[in-house]
Structures are given as C-alpha cells and as structure tokens.
Protein backbone atom coordinates (compact mmCIF):
# COMPACT_ATOMS: atom_id res chain seq x y z
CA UNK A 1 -10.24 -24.74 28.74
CA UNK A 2 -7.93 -22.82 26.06
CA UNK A 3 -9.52 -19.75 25.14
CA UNK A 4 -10.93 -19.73 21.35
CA UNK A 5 -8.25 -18.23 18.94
CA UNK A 6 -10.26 -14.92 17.34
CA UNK A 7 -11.09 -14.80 13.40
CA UNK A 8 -10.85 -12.12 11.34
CA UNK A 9 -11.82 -12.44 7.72
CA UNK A 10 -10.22 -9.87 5.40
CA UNK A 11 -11.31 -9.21 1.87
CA UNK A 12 -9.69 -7.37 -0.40
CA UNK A 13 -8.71 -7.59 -4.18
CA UNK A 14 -4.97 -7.91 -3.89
CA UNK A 15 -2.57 -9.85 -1.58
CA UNK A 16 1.17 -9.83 -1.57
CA UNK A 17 3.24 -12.40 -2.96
CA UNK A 18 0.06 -13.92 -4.98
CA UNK A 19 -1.08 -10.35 -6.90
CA UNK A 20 0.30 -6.98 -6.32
CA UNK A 21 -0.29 -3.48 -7.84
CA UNK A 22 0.57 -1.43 -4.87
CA UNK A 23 0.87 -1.13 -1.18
CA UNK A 24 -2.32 -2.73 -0.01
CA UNK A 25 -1.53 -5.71 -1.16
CA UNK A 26 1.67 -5.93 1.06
CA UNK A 27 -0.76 -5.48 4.11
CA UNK A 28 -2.99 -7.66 3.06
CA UNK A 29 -0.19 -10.30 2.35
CA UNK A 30 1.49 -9.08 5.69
CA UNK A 31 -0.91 -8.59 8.69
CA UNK A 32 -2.50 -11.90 9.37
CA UNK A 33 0.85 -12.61 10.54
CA UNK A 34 1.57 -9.84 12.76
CA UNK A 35 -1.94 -10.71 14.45
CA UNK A 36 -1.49 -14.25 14.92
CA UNK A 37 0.74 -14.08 18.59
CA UNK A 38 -2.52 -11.55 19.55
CA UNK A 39 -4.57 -14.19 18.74
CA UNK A 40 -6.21 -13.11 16.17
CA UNK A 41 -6.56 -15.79 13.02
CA UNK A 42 -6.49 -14.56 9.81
CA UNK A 43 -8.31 -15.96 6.68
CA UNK A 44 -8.22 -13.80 2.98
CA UNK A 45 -10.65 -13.61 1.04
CA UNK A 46 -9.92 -12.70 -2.98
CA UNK A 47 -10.70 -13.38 -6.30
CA UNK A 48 -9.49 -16.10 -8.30
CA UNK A 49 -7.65 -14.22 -11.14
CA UNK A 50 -6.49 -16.20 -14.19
CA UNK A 51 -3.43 -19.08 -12.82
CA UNK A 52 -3.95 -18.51 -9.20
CA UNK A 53 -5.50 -21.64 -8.36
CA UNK A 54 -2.99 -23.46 -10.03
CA UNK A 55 -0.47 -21.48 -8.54
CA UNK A 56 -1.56 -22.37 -4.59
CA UNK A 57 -1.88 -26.04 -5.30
CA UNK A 58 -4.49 -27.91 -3.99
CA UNK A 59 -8.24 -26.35 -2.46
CA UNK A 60 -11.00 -27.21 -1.09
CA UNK A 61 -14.47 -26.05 -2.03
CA UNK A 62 -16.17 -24.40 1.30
CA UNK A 63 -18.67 -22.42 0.01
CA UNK A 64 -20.64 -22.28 -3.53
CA UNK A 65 -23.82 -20.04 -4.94
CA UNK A 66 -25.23 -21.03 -8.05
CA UNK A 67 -25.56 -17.66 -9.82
CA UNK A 68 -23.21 -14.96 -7.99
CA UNK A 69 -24.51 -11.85 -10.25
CA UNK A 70 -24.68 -13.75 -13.76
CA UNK A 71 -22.45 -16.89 -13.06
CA UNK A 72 -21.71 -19.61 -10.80
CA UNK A 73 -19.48 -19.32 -8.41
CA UNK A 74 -17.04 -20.97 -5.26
CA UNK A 75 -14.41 -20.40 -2.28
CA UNK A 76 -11.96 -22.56 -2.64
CA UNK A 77 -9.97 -22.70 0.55
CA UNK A 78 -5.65 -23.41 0.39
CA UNK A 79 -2.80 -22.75 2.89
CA UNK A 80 -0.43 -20.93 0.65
CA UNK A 81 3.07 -19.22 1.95
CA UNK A 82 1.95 -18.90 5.42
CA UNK A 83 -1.39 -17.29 4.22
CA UNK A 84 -4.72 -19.05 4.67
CA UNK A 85 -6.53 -18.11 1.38
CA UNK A 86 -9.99 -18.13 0.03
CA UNK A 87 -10.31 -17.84 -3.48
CA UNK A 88 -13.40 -16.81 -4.91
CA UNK A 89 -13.67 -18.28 -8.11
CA UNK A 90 -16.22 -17.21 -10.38
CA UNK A 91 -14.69 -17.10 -14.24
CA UNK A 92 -17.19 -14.89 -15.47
CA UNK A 93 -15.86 -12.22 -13.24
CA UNK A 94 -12.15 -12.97 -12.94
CA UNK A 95 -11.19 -15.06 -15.80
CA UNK A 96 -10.03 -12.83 -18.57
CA UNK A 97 -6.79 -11.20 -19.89
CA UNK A 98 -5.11 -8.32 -18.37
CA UNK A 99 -4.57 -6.89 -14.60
CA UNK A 100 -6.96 -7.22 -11.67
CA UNK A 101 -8.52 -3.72 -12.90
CA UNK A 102 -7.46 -3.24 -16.38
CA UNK A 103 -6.79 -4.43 -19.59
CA UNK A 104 -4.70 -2.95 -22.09
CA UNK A 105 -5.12 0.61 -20.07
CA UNK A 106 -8.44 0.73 -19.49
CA UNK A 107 -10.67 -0.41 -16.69
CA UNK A 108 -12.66 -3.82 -17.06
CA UNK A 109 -15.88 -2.70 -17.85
CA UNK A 110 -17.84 -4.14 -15.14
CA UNK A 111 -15.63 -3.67 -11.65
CA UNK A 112 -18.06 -2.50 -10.07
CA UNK A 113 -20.30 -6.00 -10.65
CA UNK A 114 -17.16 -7.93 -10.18
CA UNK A 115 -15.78 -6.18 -6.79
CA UNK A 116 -19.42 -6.09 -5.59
CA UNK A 117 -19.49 -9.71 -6.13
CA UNK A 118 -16.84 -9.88 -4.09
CA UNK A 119 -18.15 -8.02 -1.33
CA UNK A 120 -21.52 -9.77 -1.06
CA UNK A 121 -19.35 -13.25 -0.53
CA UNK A 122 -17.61 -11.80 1.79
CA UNK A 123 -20.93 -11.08 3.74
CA UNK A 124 -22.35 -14.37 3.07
CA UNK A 125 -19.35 -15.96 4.19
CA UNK A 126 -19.63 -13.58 7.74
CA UNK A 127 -23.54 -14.21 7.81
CA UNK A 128 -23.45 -18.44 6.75
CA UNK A 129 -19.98 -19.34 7.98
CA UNK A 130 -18.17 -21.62 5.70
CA UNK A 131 -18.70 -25.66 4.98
CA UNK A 132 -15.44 -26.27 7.18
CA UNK A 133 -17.42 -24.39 10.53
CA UNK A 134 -15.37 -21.31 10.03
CA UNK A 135 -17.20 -18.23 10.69
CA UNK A 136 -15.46 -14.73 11.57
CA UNK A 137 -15.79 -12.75 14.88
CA UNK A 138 -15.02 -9.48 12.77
CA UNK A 139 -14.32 -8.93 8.94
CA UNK A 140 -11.60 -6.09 7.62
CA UNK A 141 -12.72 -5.07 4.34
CA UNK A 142 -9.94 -3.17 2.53
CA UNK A 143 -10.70 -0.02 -0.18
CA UNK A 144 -13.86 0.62 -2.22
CA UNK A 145 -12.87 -3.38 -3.71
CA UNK A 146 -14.64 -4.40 -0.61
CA UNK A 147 -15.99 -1.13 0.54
CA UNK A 148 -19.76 -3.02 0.22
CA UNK A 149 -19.31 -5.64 2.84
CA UNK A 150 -20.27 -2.97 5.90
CA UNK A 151 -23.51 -2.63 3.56
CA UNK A 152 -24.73 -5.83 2.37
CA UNK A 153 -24.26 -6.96 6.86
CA UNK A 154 -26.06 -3.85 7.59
CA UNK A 155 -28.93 -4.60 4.91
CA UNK A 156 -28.89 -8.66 5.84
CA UNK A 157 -29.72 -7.15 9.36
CA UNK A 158 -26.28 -9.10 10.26
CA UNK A 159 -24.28 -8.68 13.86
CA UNK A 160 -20.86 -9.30 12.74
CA UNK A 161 -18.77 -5.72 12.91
CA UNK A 162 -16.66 -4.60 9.91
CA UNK A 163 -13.57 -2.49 9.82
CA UNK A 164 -13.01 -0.47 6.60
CA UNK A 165 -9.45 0.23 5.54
CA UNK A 166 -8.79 3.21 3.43
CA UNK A 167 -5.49 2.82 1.53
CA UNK A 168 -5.92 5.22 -1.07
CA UNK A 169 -8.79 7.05 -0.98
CA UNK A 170 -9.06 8.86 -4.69
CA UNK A 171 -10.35 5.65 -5.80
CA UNK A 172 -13.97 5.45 -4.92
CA UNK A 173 -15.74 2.37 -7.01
CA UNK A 174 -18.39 5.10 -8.87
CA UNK A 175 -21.24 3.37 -11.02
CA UNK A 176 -24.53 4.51 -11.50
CA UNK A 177 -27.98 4.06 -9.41
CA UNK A 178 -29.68 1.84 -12.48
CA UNK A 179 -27.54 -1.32 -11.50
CA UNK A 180 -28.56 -0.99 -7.33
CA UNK A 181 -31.10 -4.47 -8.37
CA UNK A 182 -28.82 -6.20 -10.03
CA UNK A 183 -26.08 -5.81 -7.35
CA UNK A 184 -28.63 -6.81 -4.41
CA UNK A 185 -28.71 -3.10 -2.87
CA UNK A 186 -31.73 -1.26 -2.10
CA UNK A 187 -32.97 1.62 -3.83
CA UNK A 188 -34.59 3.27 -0.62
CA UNK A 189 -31.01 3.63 0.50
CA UNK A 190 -30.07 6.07 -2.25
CA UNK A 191 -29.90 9.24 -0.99
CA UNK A 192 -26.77 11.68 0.52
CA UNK A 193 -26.57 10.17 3.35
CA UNK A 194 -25.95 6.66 2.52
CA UNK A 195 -25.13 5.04 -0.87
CA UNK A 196 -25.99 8.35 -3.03
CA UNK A 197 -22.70 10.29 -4.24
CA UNK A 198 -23.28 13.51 -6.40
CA UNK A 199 -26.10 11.31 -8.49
CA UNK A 200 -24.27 8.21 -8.84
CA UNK A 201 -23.25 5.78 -6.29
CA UNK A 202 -19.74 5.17 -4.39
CA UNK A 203 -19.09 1.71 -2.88
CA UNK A 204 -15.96 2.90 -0.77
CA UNK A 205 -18.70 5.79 0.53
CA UNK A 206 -21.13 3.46 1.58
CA UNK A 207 -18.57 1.41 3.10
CA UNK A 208 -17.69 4.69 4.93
CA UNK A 209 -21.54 5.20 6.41
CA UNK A 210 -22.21 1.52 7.24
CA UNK A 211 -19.20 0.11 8.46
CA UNK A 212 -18.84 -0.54 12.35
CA UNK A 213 -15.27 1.18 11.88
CA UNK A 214 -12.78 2.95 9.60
CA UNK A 215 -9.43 3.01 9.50
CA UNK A 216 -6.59 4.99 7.49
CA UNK A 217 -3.08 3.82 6.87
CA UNK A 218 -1.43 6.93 9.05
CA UNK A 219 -2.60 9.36 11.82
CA UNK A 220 -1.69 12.40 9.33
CA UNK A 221 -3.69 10.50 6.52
CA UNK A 222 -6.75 10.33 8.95
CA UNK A 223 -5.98 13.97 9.85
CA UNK A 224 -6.18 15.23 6.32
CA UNK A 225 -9.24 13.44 5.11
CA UNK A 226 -11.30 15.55 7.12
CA UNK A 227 -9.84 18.37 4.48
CA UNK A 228 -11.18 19.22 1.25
CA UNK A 229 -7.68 18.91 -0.64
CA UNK A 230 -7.40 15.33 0.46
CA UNK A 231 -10.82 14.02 0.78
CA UNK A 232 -11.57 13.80 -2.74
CA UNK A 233 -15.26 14.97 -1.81
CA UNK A 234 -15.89 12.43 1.24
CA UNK A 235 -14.18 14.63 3.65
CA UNK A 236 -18.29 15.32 5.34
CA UNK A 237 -18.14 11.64 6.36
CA UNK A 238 -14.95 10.92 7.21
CA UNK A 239 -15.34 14.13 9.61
CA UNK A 240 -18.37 12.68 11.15
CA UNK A 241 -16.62 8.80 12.07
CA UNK A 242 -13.71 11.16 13.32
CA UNK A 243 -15.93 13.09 15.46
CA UNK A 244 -18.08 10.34 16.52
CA UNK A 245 -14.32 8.65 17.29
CA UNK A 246 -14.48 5.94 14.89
CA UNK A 247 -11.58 7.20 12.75
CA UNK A 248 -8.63 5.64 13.30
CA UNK A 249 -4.50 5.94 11.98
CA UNK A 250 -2.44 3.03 12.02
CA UNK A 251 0.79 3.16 10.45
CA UNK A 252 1.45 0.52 8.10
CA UNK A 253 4.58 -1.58 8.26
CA UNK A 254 6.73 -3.77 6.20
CA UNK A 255 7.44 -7.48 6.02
CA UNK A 256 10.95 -7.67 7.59
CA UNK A 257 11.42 -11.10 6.77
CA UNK A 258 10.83 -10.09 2.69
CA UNK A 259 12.82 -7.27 3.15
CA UNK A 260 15.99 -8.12 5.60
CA UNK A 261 19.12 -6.89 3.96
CA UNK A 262 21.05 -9.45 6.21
CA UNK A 263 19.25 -12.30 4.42
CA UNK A 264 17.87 -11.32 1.03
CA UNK A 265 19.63 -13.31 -1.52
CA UNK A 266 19.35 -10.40 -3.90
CA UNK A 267 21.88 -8.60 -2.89
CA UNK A 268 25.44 -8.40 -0.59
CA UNK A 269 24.20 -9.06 3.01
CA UNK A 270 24.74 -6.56 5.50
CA UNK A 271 23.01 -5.24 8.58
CA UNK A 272 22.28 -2.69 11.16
CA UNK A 273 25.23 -3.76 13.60
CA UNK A 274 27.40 -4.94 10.19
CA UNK A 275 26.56 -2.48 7.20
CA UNK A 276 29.69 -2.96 6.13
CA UNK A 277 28.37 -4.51 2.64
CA UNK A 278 26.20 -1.64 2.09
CA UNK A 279 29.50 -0.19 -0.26
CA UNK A 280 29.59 -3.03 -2.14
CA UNK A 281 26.29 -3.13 -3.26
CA UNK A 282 26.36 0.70 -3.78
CA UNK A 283 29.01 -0.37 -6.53
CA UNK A 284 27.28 -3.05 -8.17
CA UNK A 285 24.47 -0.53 -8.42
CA UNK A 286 26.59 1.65 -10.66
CA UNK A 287 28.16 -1.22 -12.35
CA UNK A 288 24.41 -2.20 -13.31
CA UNK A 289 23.41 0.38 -14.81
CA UNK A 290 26.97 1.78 -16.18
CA UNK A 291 27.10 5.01 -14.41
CA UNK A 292 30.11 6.82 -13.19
CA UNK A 293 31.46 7.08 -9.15
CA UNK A 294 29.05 10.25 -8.45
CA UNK A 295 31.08 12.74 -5.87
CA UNK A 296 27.18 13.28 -3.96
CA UNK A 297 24.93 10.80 -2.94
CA UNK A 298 23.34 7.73 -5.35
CA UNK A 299 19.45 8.20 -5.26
CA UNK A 300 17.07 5.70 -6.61
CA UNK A 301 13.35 6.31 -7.46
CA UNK A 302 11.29 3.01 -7.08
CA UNK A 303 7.53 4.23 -8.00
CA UNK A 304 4.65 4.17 -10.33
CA UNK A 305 5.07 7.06 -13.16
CA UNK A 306 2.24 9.25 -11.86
CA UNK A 307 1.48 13.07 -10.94
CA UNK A 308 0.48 11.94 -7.48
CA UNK A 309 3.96 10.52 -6.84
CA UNK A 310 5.63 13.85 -7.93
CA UNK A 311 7.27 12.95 -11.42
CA UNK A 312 7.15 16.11 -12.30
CA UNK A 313 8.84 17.88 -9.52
CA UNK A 314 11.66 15.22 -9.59
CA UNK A 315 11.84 15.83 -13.01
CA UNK A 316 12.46 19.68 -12.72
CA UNK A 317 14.86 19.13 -10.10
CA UNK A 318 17.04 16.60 -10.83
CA UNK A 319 19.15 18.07 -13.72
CA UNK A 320 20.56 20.41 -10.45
CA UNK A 321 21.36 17.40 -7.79
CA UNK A 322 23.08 15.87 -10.75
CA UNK A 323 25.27 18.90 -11.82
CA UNK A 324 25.88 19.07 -7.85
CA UNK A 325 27.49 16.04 -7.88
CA UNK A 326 24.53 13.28 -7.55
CA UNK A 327 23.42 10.39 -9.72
CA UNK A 328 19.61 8.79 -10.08
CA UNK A 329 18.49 5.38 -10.44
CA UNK A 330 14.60 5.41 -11.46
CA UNK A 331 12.60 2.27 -11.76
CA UNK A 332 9.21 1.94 -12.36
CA UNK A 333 6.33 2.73 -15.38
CA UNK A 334 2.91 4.80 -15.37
CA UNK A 335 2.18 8.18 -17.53
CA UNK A 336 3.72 7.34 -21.56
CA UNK A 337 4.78 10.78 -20.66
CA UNK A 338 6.76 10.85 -17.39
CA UNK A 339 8.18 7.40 -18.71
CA UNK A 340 9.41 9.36 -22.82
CA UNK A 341 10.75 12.57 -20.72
CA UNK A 342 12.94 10.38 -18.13
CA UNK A 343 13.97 8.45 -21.10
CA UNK A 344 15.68 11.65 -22.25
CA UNK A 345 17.40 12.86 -18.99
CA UNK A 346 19.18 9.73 -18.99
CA UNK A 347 20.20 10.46 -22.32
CA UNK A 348 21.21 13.76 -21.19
CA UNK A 349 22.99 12.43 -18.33
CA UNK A 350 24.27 8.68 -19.27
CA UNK A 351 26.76 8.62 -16.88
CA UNK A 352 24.26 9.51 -13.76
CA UNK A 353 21.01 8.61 -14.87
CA UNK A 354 20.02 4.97 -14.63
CA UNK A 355 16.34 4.10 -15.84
CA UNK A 356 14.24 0.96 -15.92
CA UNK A 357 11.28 1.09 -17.09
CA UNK A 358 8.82 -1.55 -15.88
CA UNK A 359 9.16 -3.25 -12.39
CA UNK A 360 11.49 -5.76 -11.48
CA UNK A 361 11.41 -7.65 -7.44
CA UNK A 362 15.12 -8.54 -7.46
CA UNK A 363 16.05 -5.00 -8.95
CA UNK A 364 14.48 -3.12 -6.51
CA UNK A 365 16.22 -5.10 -3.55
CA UNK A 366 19.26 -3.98 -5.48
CA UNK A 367 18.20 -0.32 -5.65
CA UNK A 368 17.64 -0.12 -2.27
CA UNK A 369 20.52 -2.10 -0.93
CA UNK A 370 22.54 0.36 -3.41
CA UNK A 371 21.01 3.73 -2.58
CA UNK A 372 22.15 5.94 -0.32
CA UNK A 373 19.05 7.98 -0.79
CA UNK A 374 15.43 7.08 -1.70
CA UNK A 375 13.37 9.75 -3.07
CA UNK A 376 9.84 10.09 -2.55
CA UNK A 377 8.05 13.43 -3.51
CA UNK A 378 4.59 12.34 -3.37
CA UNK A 379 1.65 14.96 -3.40
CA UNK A 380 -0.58 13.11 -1.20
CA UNK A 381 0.66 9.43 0.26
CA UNK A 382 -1.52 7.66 2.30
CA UNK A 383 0.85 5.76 4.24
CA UNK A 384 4.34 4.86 1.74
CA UNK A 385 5.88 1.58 2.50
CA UNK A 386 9.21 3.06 0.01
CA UNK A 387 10.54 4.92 2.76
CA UNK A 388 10.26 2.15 5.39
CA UNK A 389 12.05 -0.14 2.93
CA UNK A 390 14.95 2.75 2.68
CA UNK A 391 15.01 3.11 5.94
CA UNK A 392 15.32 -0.84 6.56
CA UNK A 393 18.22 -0.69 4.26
CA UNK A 394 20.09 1.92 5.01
CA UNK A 395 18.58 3.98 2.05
CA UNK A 396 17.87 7.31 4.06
CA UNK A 397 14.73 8.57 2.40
CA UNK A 398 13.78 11.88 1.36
CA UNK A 399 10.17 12.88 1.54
CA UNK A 400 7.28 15.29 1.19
CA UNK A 401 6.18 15.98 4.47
CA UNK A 402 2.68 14.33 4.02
CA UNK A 403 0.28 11.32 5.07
CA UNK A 404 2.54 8.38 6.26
CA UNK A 405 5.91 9.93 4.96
CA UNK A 406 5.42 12.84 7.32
CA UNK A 407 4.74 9.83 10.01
CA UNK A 408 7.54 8.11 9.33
CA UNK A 409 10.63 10.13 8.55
CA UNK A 410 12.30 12.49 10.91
CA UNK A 411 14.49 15.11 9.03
CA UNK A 412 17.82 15.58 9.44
CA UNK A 413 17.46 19.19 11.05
CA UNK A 414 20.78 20.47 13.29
CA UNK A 415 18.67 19.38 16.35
CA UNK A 416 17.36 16.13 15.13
CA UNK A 417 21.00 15.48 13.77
CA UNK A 418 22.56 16.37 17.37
CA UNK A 419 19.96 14.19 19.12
CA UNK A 420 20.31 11.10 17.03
CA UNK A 421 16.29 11.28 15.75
CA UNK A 422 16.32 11.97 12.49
CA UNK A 423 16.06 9.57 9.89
CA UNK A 424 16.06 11.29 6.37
CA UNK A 425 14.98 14.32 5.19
CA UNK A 426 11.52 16.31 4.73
CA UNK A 427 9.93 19.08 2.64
CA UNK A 428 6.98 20.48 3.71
CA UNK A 429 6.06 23.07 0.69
CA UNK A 430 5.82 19.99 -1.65
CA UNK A 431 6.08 21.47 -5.02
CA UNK A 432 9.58 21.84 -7.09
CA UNK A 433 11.12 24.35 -4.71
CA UNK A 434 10.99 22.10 -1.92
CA UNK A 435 12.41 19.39 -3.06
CA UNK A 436 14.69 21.44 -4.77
CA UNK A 437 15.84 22.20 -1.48
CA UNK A 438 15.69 19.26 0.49
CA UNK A 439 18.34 17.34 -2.76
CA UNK A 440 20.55 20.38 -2.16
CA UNK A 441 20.75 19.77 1.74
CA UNK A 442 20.91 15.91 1.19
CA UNK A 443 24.06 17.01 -1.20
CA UNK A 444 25.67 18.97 1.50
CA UNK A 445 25.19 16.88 4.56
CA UNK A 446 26.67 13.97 2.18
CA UNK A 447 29.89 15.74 2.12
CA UNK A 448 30.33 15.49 6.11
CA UNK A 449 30.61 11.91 5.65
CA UNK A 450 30.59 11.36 9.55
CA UNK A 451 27.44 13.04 9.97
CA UNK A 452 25.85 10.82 6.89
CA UNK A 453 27.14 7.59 8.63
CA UNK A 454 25.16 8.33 11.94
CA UNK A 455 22.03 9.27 9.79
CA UNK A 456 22.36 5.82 8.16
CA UNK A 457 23.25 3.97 11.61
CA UNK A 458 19.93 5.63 12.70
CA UNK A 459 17.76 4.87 9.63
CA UNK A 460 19.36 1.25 10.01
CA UNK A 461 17.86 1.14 13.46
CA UNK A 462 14.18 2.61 12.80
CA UNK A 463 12.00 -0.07 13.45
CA UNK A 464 9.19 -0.69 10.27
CA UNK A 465 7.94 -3.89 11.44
CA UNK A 466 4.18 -4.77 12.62
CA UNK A 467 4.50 -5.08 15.82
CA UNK A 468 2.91 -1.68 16.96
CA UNK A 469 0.37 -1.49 14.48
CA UNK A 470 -0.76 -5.27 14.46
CA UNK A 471 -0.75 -4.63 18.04
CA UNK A 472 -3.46 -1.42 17.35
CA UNK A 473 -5.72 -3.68 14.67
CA UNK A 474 -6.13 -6.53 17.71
CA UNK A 475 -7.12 -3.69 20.18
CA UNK A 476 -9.86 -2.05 17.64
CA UNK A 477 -11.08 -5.41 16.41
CA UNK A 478 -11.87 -7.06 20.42
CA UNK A 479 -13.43 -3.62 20.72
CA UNK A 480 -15.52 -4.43 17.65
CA UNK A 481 -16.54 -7.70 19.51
C-alpha cells in the first residue's frame, strides 16, 4: 500500500502571486511547492479580499459557519497557479476598499476581529476537517495574522500540532482584554504568561506560548530575538522555546522559476554559465531612466520607504558613491518623507539618480537584471529575499550584517575574495558610517574589473532556492506528528 501523502494546512493573510505586501507572502506562495517531493501536501488558507474569487475561477464550498464573529461565512476551495487555495470568504470582514490592513493609511479598524476570524477557521478546519475529507496532520500558521490558531487548538483541547512562523516580528496584533468574549478566548487565560501583554493582549504572543513550535525566517533572526533590541518586548518567550529547543531558523528562499534571469520575459536572458546579456540590460537600465554611463558601479534600491530599511542612512550616503563615480536606481514608496527627500537627490543628481516611486513587477526584474549592485541597509531584517534575488541575478548585494542578510551574503574580504566565497559585501556597524564604507569599497573593488567578474560568477552561482529549507520544514513538521 502507498504510504498517505502528509497535509499541512497553512494560514496566513497574504500569498504570492494572488496578494502581496511583503516577503511572507512569497513563502507562503512558494513553499507548498518545495514540500511536495517530501511529501508533504500543501493547502492555504486566506481571506477572500475584494476580486479574488473571481480572479481563481471556479470553487467549491467545503466548509460554512453561519455567524463567524458578526457574519456568515465559507471556504471556498480552487486550484489556482499550482497553489491549492482556501478562501475564506466572509464580506463583512474582507469586503471593503483598500489593502489587506489598511485603507487610505490607516489600519482597518477591526484586524484584530477579522485576522482572529481567520485564525479560529483555521482551527475549525484542523479540528472538523473539511466537506471534501481533508483534514491536516499539522497546520503552519504564519505572523500574529494567524498567530491565534496554536490557541483556539490548545483551548478546543485539539491534538493537531501547530508551527508558528515569525516573519517580522514588530508587528504583534495588540487589542484590548474587553473583546476576549467576542473573539471566543477565555478570560482565565489573561495573565503574563499566556495571552496578557503589558495590559492588553498580543495574538502573535499567544501564538508564541501555545504553539507546538516556532520558527524564524534565519538562524541570526532566531539568535537575536532572544535580545532586547530585537525582540520588541517578547524576547522572555522567545528565550524560553529557544531554551526548551523549540526555536528554530530556517532561511527563506526564493521562487527560481519567478525569478530565472535565463527565462524571465522581462528582461535580456542571460545566465550563470552565459551572463553575457547581463551588459545589455545594464544599458537599458540607464536608457530607462535617462541616466548617464556611471564610471563605478549601477546600484538599485528595490524597498519599502521605511526607517527599518535604512532610508536614511542611504540617504546620507549616497551623494558620496555618486560623486565617486556611482549611479542609483531607487524603486519603491513608504514614509511621504523618505519618498519628497529622494525626489530631490534625483533632482540634484539627474544624470545618476533614477527614482520610481510606487512598485512595479516587470521594473524590478529590470532593476535587478540591470544592477550591478543591490543595496540593502536594513536595521533589523528578518530574513530579506532582495539580496537572494541580486544574488540570482548577478546583482551582488550589499548589506547590513543582520538577521537573514548576515545569513546570506558573504563579503568580499581579501580572504573571501582569494577563496572564491564571498558573494557581496557586509557592514556590521549599521548606521551611516558603515555603509558609508562598505559603497566606498564596492567603488574600489569595481575598478579591478577582473576581481568584480569572479564576485558576480560567484553570486551567479549561490544557490537561493528551497531545497534546504523545504527540506528543514518536512523534518520539524514529521517531528510535530
């Protein structure tokens, strides 16, 4: 007899290519794959935001509840891109204008009700099984979104283990203790040690306490969440799953088939063993955005606006890599600020500052297929997937030297450089200095133009696929089981 393929529900508010604000939606969207030759099946589970279920096609209803906190609601199962989905749609939690969290810059007022809701389906659907006999051996909950699913199978007295994910974890899901009823979660659980958080209560907290396991997107992440500068104030329990050894790293990766530089219609195709187009789409790059040959290295920026990601510090710093010689190709939006003061460096520098403000799929295949660097100065970064995009197209990346960047990148030291390791380049004192620093050595190894084609031949040929870490999610999740 074959032996039974293993299921794994995830649930999470975001999945790459269906909705997308940042990174965890690209490991949502890319995982289930990687798992699938382990034998591990994937199904998603995520809300129904406004045009999705149009946008997958046909469903079918497998699961329904009358009144899911204040409206009716239904899964609707569909096989969409590869992905099996389940679509929780409820319109008096997802149906309204704006993103999955805001509208018009300000948070929905009720998250926490809606991602609660869709935590508690996810339970049901772990506890019940669904109306098509499909009920999962583990389930991966993914950021405070889904940080109550661990809580509501712990309270429903439920045997299936959970894994929590931490992607990013400054965002906690806060509300306060009055609406513990009307979410279904007890009030004798509110105290420090389980749903309580300085008065008020934290669903990616309680997801921390209850779950079976947690996870973080890098070893260094998991490493500096034990610390107060990084643990945004749940460093105590992410200490105590560490020392109890129920913390776990695992790099994220990249979908290689999205981002393939040998067959991505978005740009000139070129390749590890073939890179030979990488010049040609470094021109185009300039052509784009009208700049001038730069004698240094072409850097693009591909972020959200934000103090986190180091705006400021690039901002500081890049007046001096362009008077060395560089140029800068920025694209991205966040703080009105950041986005007004980059507006006028490019109209200090016209003729090496290209800016786009807003995001754009096919641009940023162009930026990095252009770049010869990629900068990311992030102050904290839980895992990056930016980098492992440069390096997958011959962008070599320069980083601060934390969470998964520090993973990820090997600088360009004489050692590293006369071995063959290194990859890009690294900063460890991550304020303007450093990255002052780090531009003016990518500047000056750019001028030995031998030594910059064996950092890019290496870069090229840094694996940032799933294999090892898809490999690390089936090991922890038969463990769970």
């Amino acid at each position: 007899m074959a032996k039974r393929q293993l299921r794994v529900l995830s649930v999470a508010s975001e999945c790459a290519p269906l909705v997308k604000t940042g990174g965890l939606a690209d490991v949502v969207g890319a995982l289930p794959a990687a798992l699938e030759p382990l034998g591990w099946r994937s199904r998603i589970l995520m809300p129904a935001y406004p045009g999705l279920l149009e946008r997958v096609g046909r469903t079918r209803r497998i699961w329904r509840e009358e009144n899911l906190f204040g409206g009716p609601a239904s899964v609707r199962s569909c096989r969409y891109e590869g992905l099996d989905l389940l679509l929780l749609d409820a319109p008096h939690l997802y149906d309204r204008p704006g993103g999955p969290y805001m509208v018009d810059g300000h948070d929905h007022h009720d998250n926490h009700v809606r991602f609660a809701a869709l935590s508690w389906v996810g339970a049901r659907l772990a506890i019940e099984g669904t109306s098509d006999r499909w009920r999962p051996d583990v389930v991966h909950a993914h950021d405070w979104q889904a940080g109550l699913v661990p809580s509501y199978l712990k309270y429903a007295g439920a045997q299936t283990p959970s894994l929590l994910t931490i992607h990013n974890i400054a965002f906690q899901g806060i509300f306060g203790p009055d609406q513990l009823d009307a979410l279904h979660l007890p009030t004798w659980d509110f105290h420090p040690d389980a749903l309580e958080y300085h008065g008020l209560v934290s669903t990616l907290k309680a997801g921390l306490v209850h779950a079976s396991k947690v996870s973080t997107v890098s070893p260094s992440y998991a490493q500096e969440l034990t610390r107060e500068e990084f643990g945004f104030g749940l460093q105590g329990v992410v200490s105590m799953r560490g020392e109890r050894g129920e913390l776990s790293g695992i790099l994220n990766g990249i979908d290689t088939e999205v981002w393939n530089p040998a067959t991505d219609p978005a740009i000139a195709n070129y390749s590890a063993a073939d890179p030979g187009a990488k010049a040609a789409n470094r021109q185009a790059l300039i052509e784009e955005f009208g700049l001038e040959e730069p004698a240094g290295p072409l850097a693009v920026v591909v972020t959200r606006l934000t103090h986190q990601k180091g705006v400021d510090l690039l901002l500081e710093k890049l007046p001096a890599f362009i008077e060395s010689g560089g140029a800068v190709v920025v694209l991205g939006s966040g703080d009105p600020g950041y986005e007004y003061a980059l507006g006028e460096l490019a109209a200090r520098y016209p003729q090496s500052v290209g800016l786009h403000i807003g995001y754009d799929e096919p641009m940023s295949h162009r930026l990095y297929a252009g770049a010869d660097l990629v900068l990311v100065p992030s102050r904290f970064e839980p895992c990056g997937l930016t980098q492992l995009i440069g390096l997958r197209y011959g962008a070599i990346p320069l980083v601060a030297a934390t969470g998964g960047l520090r993973d990820t990148v090997v600088d360009a030291t004489p050692e590293h450089l006369a071995d063959g390791s290194a990859t890009g380049f690294t900063f460890s004192d991550i304020d303007a200095g450093g990255l002052g620093f780090a531009l003016g050595r990518s500047v000056d190894l750019y001028a030995d133009r031998d030594a910059w084609e064996r950092l890019r031949a290496q870069a090229l040929h840094t694996p940032v696929d799933w294999g090892t870490s898809a490999a690390i999610y089936a090991q922890l999740f038969t463990e769970l089981i």
